[in-house]
N, C-alpha and C. Protein backbone atom coordinates (compact mmCIF):
# COMPACT_ATOMS: atom_id res chain seq x y z
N UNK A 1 -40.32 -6.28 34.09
CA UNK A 1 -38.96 -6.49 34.56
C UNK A 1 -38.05 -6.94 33.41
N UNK A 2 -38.47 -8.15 32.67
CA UNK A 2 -37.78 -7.96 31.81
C UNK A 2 -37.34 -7.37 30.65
N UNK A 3 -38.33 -6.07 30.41
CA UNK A 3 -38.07 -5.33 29.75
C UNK A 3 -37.62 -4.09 30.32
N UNK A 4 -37.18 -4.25 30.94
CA UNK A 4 -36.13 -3.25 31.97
C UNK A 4 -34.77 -3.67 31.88
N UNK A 5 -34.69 -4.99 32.10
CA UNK A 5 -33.27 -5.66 31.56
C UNK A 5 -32.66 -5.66 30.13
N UNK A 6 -33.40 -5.68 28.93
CA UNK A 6 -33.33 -5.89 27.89
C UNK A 6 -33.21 -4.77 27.68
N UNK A 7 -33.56 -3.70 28.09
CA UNK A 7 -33.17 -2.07 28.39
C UNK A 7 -31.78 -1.50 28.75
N UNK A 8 -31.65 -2.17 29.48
CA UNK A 8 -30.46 -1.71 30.52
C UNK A 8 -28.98 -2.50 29.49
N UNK A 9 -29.36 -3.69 29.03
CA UNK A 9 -28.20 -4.23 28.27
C UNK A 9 -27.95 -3.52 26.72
N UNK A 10 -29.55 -3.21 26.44
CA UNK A 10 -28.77 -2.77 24.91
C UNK A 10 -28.21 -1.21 25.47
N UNK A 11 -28.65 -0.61 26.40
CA UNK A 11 -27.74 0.57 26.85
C UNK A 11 -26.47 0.24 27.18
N UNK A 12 -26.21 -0.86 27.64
CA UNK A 12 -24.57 -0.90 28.42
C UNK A 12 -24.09 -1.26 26.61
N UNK A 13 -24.68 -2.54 26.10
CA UNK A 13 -23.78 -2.32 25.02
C UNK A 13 -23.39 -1.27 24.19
N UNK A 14 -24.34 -0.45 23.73
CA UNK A 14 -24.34 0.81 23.62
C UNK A 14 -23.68 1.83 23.53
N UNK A 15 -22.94 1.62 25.31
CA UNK A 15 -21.94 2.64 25.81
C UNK A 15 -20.54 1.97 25.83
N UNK A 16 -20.72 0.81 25.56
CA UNK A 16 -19.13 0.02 25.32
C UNK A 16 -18.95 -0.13 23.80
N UNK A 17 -19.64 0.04 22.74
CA UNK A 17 -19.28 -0.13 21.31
C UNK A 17 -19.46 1.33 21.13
N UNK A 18 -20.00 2.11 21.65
CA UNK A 18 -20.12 3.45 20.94
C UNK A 18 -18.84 4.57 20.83
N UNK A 19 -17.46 4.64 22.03
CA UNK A 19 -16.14 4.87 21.89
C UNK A 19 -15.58 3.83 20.10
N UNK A 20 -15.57 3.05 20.91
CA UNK A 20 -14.62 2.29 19.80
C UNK A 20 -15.26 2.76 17.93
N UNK A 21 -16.15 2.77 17.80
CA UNK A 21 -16.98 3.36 16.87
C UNK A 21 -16.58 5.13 16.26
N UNK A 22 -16.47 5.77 17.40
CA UNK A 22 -15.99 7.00 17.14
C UNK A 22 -14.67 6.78 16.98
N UNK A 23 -13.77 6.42 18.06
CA UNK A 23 -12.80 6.21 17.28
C UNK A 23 -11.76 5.70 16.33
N UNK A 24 -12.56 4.92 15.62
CA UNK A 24 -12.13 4.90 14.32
C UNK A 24 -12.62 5.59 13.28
N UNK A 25 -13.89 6.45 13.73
CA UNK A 25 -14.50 7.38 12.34
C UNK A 25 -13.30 8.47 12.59
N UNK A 26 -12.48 8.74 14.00
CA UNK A 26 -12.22 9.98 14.11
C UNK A 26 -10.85 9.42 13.73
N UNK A 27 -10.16 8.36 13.73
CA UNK A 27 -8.43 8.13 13.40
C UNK A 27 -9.14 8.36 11.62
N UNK A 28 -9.74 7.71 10.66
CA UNK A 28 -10.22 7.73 9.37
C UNK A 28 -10.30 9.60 9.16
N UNK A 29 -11.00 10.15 9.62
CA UNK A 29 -11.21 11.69 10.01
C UNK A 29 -10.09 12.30 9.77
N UNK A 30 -8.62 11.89 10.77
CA UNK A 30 -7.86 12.68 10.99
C UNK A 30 -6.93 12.53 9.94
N UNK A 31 -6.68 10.95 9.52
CA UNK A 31 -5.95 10.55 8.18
C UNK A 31 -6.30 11.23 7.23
N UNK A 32 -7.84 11.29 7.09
CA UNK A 32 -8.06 12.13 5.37
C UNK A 32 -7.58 13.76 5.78
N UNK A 33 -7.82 14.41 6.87
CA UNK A 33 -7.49 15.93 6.91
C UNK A 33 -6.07 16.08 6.86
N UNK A 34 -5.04 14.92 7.13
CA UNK A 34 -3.36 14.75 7.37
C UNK A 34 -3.08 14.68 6.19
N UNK A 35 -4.01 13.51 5.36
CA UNK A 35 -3.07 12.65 3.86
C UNK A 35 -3.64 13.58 3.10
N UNK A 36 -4.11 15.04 3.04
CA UNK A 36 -5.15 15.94 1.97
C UNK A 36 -3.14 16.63 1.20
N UNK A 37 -2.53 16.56 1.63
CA UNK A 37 -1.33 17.22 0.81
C UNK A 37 -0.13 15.62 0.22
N UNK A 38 -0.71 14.73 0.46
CA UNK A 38 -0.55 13.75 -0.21
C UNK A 38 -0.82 13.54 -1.79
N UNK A 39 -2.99 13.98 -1.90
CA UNK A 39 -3.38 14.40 -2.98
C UNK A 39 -2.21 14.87 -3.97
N UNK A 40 -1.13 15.77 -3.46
CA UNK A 40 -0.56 16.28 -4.62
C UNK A 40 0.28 15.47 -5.43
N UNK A 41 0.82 14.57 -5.04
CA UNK A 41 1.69 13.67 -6.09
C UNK A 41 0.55 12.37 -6.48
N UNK A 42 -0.49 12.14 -5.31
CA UNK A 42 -0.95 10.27 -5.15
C UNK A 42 -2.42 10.55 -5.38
N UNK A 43 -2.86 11.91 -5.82
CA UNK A 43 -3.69 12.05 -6.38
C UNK A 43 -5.16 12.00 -5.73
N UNK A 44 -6.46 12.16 -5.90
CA UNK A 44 -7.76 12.16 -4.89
C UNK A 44 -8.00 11.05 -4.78
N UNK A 45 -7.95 10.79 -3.63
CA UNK A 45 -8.19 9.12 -3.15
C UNK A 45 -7.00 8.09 -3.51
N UNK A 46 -6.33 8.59 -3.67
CA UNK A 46 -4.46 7.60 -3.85
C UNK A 46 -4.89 7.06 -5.33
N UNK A 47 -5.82 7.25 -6.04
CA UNK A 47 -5.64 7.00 -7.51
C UNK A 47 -4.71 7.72 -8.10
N UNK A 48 -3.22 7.49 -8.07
CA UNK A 48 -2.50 8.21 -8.59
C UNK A 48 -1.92 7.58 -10.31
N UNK A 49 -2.28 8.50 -11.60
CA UNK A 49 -2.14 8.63 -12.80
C UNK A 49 -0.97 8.40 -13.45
N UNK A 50 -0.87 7.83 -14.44
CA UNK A 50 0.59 7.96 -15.11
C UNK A 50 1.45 7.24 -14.42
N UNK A 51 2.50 6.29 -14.87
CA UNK A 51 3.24 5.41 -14.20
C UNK A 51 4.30 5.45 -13.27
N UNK A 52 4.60 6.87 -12.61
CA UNK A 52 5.99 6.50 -11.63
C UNK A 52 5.51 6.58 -10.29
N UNK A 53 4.38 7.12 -10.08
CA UNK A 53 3.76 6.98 -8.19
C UNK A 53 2.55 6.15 -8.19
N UNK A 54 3.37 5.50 -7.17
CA UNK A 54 2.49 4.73 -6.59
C UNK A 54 0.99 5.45 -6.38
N UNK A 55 -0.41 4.13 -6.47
CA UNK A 55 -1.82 4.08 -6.41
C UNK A 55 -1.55 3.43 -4.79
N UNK A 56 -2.32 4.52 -3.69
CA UNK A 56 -1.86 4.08 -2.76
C UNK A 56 -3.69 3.77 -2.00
N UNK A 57 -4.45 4.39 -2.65
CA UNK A 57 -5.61 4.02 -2.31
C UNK A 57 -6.06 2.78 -2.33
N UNK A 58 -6.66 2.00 -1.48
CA UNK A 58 -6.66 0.77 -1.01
C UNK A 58 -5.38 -0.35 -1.07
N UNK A 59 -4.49 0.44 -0.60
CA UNK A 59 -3.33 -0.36 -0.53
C UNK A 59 -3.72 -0.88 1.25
N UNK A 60 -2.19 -1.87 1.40
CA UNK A 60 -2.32 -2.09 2.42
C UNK A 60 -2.04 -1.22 3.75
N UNK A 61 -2.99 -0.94 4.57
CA UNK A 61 -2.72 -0.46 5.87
C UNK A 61 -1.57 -0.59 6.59
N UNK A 62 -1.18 -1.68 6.64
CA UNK A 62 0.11 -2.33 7.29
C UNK A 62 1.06 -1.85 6.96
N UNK A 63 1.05 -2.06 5.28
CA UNK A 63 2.48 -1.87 4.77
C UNK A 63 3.01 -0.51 4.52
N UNK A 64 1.71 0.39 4.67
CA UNK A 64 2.09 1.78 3.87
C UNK A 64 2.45 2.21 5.60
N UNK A 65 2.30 1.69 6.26
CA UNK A 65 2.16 2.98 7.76
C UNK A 65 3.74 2.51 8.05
N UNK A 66 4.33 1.26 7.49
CA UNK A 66 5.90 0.88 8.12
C UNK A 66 6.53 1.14 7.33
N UNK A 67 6.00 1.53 5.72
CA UNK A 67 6.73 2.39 4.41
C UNK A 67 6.82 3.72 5.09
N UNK A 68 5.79 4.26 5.49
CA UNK A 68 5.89 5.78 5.94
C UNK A 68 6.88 6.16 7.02
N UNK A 69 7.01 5.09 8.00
CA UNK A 69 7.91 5.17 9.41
C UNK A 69 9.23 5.07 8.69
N UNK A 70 9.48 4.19 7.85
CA UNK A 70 10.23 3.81 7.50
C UNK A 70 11.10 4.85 6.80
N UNK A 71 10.37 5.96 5.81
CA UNK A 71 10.76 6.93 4.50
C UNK A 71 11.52 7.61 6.67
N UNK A 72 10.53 7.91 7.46
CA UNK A 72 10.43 9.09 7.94
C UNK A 72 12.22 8.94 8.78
N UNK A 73 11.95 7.45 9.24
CA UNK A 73 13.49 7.17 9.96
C UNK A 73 14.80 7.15 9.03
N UNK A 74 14.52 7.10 7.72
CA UNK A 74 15.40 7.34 7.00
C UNK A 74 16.41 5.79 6.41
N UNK A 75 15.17 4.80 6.55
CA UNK A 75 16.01 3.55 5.98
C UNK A 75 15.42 3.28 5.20
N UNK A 76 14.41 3.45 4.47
CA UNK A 76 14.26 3.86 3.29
C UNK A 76 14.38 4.71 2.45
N UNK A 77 15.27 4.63 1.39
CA UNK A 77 15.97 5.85 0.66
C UNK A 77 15.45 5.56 -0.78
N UNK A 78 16.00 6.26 -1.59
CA UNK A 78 15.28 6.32 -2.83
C UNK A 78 14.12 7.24 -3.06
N UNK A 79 13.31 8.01 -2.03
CA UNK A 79 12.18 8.94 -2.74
C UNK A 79 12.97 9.61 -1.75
N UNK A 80 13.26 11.37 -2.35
CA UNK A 80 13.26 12.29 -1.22
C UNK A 80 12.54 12.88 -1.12
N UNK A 81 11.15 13.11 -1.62
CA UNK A 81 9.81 13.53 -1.48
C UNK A 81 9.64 13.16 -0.16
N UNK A 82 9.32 11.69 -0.46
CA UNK A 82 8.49 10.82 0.60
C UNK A 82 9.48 10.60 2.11
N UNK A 83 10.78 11.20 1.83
CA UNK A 83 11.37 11.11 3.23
C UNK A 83 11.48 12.45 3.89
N UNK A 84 11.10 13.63 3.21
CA UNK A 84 11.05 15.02 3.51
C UNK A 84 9.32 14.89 4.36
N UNK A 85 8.40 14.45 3.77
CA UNK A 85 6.97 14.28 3.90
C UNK A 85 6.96 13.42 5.99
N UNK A 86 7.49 12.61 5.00
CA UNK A 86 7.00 11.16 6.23
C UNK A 86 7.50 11.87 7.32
N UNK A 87 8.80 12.44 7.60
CA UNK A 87 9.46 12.95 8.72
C UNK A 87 8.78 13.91 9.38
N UNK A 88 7.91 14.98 8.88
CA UNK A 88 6.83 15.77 9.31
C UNK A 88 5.69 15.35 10.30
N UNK A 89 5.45 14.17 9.92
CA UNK A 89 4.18 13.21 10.69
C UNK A 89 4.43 12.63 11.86
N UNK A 90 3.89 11.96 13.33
CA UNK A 90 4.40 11.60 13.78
C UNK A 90 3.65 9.71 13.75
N UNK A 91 4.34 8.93 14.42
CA UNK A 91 3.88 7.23 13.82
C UNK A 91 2.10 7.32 13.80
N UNK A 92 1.87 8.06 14.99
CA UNK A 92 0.21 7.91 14.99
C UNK A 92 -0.41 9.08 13.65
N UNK A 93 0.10 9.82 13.53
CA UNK A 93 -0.36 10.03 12.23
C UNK A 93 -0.25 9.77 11.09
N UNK A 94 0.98 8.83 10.39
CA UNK A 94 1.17 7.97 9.62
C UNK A 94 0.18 7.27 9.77
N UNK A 95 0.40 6.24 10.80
CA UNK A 95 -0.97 5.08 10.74
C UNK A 95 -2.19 5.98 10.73
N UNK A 96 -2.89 6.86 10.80
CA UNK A 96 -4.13 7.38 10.45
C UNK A 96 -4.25 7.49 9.03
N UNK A 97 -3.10 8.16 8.16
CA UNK A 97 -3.05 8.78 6.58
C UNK A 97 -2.85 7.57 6.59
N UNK A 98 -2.21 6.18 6.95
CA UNK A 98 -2.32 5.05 5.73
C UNK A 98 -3.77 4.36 6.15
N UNK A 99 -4.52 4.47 7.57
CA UNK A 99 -5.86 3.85 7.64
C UNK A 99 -6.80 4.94 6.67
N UNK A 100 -6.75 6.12 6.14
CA UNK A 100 -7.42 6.85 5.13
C UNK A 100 -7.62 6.40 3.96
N UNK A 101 -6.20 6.06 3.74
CA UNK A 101 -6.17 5.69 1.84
C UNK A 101 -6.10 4.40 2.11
N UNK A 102 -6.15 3.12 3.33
CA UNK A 102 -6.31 1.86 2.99
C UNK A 102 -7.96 1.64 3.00
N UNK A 103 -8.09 2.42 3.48
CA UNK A 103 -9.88 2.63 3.37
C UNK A 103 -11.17 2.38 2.12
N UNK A 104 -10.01 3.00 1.24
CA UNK A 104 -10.65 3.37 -0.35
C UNK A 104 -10.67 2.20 -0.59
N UNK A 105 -11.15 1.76 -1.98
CA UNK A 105 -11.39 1.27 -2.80
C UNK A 105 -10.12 1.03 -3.76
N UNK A 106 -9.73 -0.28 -4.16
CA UNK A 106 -8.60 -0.12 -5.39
C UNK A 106 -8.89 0.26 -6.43
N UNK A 107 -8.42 0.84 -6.72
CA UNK A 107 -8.61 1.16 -8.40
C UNK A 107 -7.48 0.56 -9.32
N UNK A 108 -7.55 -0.21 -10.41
CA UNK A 108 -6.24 -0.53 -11.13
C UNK A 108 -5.61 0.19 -11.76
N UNK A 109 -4.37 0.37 -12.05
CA UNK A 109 -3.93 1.06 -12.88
C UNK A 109 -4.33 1.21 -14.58
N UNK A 110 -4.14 2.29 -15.16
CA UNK A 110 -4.64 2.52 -15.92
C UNK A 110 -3.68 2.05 -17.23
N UNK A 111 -2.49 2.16 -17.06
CA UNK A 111 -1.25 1.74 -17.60
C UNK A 111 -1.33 0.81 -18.49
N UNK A 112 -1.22 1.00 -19.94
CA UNK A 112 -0.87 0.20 -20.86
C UNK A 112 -0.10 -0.66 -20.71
N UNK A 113 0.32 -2.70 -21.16
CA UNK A 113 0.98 -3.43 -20.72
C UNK A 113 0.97 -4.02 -22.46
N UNK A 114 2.20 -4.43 -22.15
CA UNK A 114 3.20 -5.51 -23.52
C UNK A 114 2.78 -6.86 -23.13
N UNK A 115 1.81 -7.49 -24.04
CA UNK A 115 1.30 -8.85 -23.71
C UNK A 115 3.01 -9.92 -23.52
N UNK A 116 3.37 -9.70 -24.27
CA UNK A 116 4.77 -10.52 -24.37
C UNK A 116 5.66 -10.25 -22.96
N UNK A 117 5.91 -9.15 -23.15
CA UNK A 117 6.36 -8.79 -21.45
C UNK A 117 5.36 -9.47 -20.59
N UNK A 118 4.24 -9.08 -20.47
CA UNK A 118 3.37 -9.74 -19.51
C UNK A 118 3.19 -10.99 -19.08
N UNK A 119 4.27 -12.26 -20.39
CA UNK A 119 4.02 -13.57 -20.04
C UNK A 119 5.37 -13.70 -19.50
N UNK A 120 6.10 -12.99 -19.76
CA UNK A 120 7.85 -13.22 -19.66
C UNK A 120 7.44 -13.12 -18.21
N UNK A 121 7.12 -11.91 -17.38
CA UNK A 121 6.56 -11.57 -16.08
C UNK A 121 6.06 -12.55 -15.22
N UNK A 122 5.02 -13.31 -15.69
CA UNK A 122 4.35 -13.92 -15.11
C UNK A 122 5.22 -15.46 -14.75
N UNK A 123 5.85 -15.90 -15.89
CA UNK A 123 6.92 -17.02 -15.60
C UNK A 123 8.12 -16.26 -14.81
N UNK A 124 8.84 -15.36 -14.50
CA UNK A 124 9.44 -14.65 -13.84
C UNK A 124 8.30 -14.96 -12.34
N UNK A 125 7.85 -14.15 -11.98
CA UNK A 125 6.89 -14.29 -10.62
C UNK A 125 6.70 -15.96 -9.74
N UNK A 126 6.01 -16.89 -10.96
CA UNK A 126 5.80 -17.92 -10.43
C UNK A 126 7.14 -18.82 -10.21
N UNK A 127 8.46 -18.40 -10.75
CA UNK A 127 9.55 -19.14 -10.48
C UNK A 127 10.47 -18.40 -9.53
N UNK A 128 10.10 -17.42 -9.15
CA UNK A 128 10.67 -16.74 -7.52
C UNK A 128 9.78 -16.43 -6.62
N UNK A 129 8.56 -17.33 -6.28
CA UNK A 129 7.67 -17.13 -4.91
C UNK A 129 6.81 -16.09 -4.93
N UNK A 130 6.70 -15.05 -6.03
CA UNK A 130 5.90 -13.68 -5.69
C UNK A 130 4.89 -14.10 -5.63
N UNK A 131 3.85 -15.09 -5.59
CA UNK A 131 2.46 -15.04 -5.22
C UNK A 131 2.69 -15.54 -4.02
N UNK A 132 3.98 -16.06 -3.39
CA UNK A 132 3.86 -16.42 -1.85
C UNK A 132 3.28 -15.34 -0.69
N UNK A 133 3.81 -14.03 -1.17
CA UNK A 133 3.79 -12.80 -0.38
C UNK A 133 2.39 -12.09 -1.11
N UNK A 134 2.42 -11.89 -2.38
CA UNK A 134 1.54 -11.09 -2.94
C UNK A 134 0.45 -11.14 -3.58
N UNK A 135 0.16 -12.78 -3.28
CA UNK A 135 -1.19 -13.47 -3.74
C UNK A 135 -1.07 -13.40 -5.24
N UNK A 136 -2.13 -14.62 -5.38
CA UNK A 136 -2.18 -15.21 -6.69
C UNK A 136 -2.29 -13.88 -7.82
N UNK A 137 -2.98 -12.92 -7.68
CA UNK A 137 -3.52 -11.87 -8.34
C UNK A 137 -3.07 -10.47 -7.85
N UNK A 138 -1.42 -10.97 -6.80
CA UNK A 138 -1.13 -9.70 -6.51
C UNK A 138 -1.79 -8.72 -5.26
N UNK A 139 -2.63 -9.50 -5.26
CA UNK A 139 -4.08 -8.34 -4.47
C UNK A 139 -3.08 -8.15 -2.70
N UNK A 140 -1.66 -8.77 -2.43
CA UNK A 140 -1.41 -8.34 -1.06
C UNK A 140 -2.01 -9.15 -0.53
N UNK A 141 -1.27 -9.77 0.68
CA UNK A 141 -1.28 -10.33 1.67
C UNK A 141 -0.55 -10.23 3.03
N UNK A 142 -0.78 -10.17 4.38
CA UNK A 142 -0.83 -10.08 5.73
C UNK A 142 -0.29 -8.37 5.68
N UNK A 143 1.08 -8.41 6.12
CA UNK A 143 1.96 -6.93 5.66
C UNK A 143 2.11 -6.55 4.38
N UNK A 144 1.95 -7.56 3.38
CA UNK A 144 2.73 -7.23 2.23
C UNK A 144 1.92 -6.59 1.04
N UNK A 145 2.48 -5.42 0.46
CA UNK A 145 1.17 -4.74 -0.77
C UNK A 145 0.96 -4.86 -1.50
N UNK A 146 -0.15 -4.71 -1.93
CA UNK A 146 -0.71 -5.08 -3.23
C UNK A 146 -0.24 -4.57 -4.23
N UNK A 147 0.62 -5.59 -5.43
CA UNK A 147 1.06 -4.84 -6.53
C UNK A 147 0.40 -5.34 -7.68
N UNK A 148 -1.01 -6.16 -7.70
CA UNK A 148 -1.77 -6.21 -8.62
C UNK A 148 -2.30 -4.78 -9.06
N UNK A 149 -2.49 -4.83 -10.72
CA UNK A 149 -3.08 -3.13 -10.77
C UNK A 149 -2.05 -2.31 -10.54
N UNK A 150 -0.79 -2.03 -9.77
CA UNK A 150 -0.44 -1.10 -9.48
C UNK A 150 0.36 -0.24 -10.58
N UNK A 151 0.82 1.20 -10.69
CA UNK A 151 1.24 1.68 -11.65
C UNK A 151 2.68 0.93 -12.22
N UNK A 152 3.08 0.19 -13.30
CA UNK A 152 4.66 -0.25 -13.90
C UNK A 152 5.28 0.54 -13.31
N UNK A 153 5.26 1.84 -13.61
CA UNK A 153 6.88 2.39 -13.40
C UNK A 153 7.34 2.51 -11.95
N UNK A 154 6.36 3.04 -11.23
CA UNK A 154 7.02 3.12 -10.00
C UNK A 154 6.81 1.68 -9.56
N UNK A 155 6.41 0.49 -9.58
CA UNK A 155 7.00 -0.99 -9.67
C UNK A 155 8.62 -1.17 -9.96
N UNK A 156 8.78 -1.18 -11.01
CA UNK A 156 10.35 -1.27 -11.42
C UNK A 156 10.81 -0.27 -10.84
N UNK A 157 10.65 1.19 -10.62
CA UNK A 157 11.71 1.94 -9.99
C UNK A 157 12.40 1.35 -8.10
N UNK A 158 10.71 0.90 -7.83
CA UNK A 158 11.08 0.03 -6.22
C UNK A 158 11.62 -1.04 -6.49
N UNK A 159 11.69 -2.23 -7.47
CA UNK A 159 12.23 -3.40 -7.02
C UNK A 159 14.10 -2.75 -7.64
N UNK A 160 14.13 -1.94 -8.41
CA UNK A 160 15.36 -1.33 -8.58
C UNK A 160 16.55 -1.04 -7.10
N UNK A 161 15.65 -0.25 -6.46
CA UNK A 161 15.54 0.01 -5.19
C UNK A 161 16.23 -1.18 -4.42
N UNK A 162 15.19 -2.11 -4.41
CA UNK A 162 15.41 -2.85 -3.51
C UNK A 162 16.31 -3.86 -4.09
N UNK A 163 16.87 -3.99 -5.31
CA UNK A 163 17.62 -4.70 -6.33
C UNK A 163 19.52 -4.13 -5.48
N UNK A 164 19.44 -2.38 -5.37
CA UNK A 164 20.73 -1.42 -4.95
C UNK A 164 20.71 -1.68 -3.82
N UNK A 165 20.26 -2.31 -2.62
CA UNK A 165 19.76 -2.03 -0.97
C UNK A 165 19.29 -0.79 -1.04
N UNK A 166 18.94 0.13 -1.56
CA UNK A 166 18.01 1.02 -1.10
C UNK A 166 17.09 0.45 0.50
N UNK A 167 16.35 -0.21 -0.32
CA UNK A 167 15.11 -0.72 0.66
C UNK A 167 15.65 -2.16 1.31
N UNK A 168 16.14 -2.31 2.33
CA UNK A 168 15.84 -3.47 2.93
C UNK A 168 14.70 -4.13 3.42
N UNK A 169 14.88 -5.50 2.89
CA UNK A 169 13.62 -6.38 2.67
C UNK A 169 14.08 -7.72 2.46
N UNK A 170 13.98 -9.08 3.67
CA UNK A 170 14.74 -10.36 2.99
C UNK A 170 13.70 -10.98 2.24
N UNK A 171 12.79 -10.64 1.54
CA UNK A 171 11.86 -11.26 1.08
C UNK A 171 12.32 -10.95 -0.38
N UNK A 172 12.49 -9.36 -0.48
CA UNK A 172 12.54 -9.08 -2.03
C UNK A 172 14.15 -8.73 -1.97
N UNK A 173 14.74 -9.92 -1.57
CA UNK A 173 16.45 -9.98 -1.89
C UNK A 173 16.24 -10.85 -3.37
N UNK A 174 15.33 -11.55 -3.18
CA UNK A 174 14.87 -12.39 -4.65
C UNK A 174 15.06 -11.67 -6.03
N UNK A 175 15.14 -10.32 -6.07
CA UNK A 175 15.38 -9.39 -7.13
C UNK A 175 16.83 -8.90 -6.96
N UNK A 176 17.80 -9.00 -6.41
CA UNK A 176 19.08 -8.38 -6.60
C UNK A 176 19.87 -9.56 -7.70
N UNK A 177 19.72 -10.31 -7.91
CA UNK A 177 19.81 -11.45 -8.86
C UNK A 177 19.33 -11.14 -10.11
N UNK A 178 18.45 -9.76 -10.55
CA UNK A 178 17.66 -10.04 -11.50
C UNK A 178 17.96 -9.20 -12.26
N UNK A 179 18.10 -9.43 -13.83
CA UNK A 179 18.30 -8.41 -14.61
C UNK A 179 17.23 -6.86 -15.03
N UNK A 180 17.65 -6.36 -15.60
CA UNK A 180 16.93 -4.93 -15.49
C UNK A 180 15.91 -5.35 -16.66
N UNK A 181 15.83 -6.23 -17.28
CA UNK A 181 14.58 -6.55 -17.91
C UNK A 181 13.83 -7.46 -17.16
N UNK A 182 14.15 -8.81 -16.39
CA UNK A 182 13.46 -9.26 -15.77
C UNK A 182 12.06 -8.59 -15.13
N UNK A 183 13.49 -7.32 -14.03
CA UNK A 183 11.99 -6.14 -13.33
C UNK A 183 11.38 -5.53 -14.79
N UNK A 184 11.63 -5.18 -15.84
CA UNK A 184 10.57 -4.68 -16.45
C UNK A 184 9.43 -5.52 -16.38
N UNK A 185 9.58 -6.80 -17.22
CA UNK A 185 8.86 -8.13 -17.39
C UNK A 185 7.81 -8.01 -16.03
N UNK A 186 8.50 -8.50 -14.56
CA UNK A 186 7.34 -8.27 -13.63
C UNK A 186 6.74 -7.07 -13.57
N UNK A 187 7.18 -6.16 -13.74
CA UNK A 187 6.68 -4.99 -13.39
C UNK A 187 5.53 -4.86 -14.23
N UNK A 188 5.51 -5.30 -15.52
CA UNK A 188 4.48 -5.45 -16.67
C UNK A 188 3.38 -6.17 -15.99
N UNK A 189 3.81 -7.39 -15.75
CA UNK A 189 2.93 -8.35 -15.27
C UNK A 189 2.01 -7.88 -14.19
N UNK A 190 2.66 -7.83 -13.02
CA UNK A 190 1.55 -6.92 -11.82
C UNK A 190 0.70 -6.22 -12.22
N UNK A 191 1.43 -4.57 -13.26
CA UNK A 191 0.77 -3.96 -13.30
C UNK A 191 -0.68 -4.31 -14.57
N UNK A 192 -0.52 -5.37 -15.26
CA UNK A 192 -1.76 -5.89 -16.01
C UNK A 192 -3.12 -6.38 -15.05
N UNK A 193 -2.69 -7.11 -13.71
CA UNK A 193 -3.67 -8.15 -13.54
C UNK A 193 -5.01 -7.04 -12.97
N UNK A 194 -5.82 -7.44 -13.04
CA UNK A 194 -6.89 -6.61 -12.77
C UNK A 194 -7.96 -7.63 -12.01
């Protein structure tokens, strides 16, 4: 008898974890077959090369799926790639292509950094809150993405962005104050820490 019970439960559990299980292999599934024309600018597995696009592989889930809604509704301006793209998708397939590439693995950028810039950066960061949002090492925190590792240029081209209102954001209003070397300086900095 009681191995009839002990039967019967690992079957029921079984049949109640075994949905939820598929579907997330199958939202992961549908993201990589959606985000496969992504590859072309963000490269295999969002390791994307050379400094103006974003490394979106193991970025944050959160942030890239309300970047993507965001390109697609059109209040984020500044890439017209990424607002021609995003608008194609609909929210549930966004959030699948960003649960794909938040999936991966980070890779750091590969990007050469100016030690001198890199300290200017780092006193820049710690005297306007950026490890409040983006952790000590950058690595992203709750919504917010990881810009440790990430490529310089497209760094400075977004806080530029968000420097013009391009991007609304009251967090990174902290940069409309800032000179166009400052963002180099951070932009250096992030993109060093590894």
């Amino acid at each position: 008898m009681r191995k009839l019970k002990l039967l019967f439960y690992c079957a029921l559990t079984a049949a109640v974890l075994t949905p939820a299980v598929v579907f997330a292999a199958q939202t992961v599934t549908e993201g990589e077959r959606l985000g496969k024309s992504c590859a072309g600018c963000h490269a295999t597995n969002g390791y994307a090369p050379g400094e103006y696009i974003a490394r979106i592989g193991g970025q944050n889930t959160d942030y890239m799926t309300k970047a993507m809604k965001d390109y697609a509704a059109g209040s984020r301006k500044g890439s017209v790639e990424m607002s021609i793209v995003a608008k194609g998708y609909s929210e549930d397939q966004l959030a699948a292509i960003s649960a794909y590439y938040g999936s991966k693995k980070w890779m750091n950028s590969t990007n050469k950094t100016d030690k001198k810039l890199v300290a200017k950066g780092k006193k820049i960061a710690a005297e306007n809150g950026c490890f409040d949002c983006h952790g000590a090492k950058g690595e992203g925190m709750d919504a917010f993405p990881r810009i440790g590792g990430q490529n310089k240029g497209y760094m400075e081209e977004a806080m530029k962005r968000y420097k013009e209102g391009l991007i609304e954001s009251e967090e990174m209003a902290v940069v409309k104050d800032m000179s166009e070397e400052q963002l180099t300086a951070l932009s250096e900095f992030f993109s060093s820490l590894r």
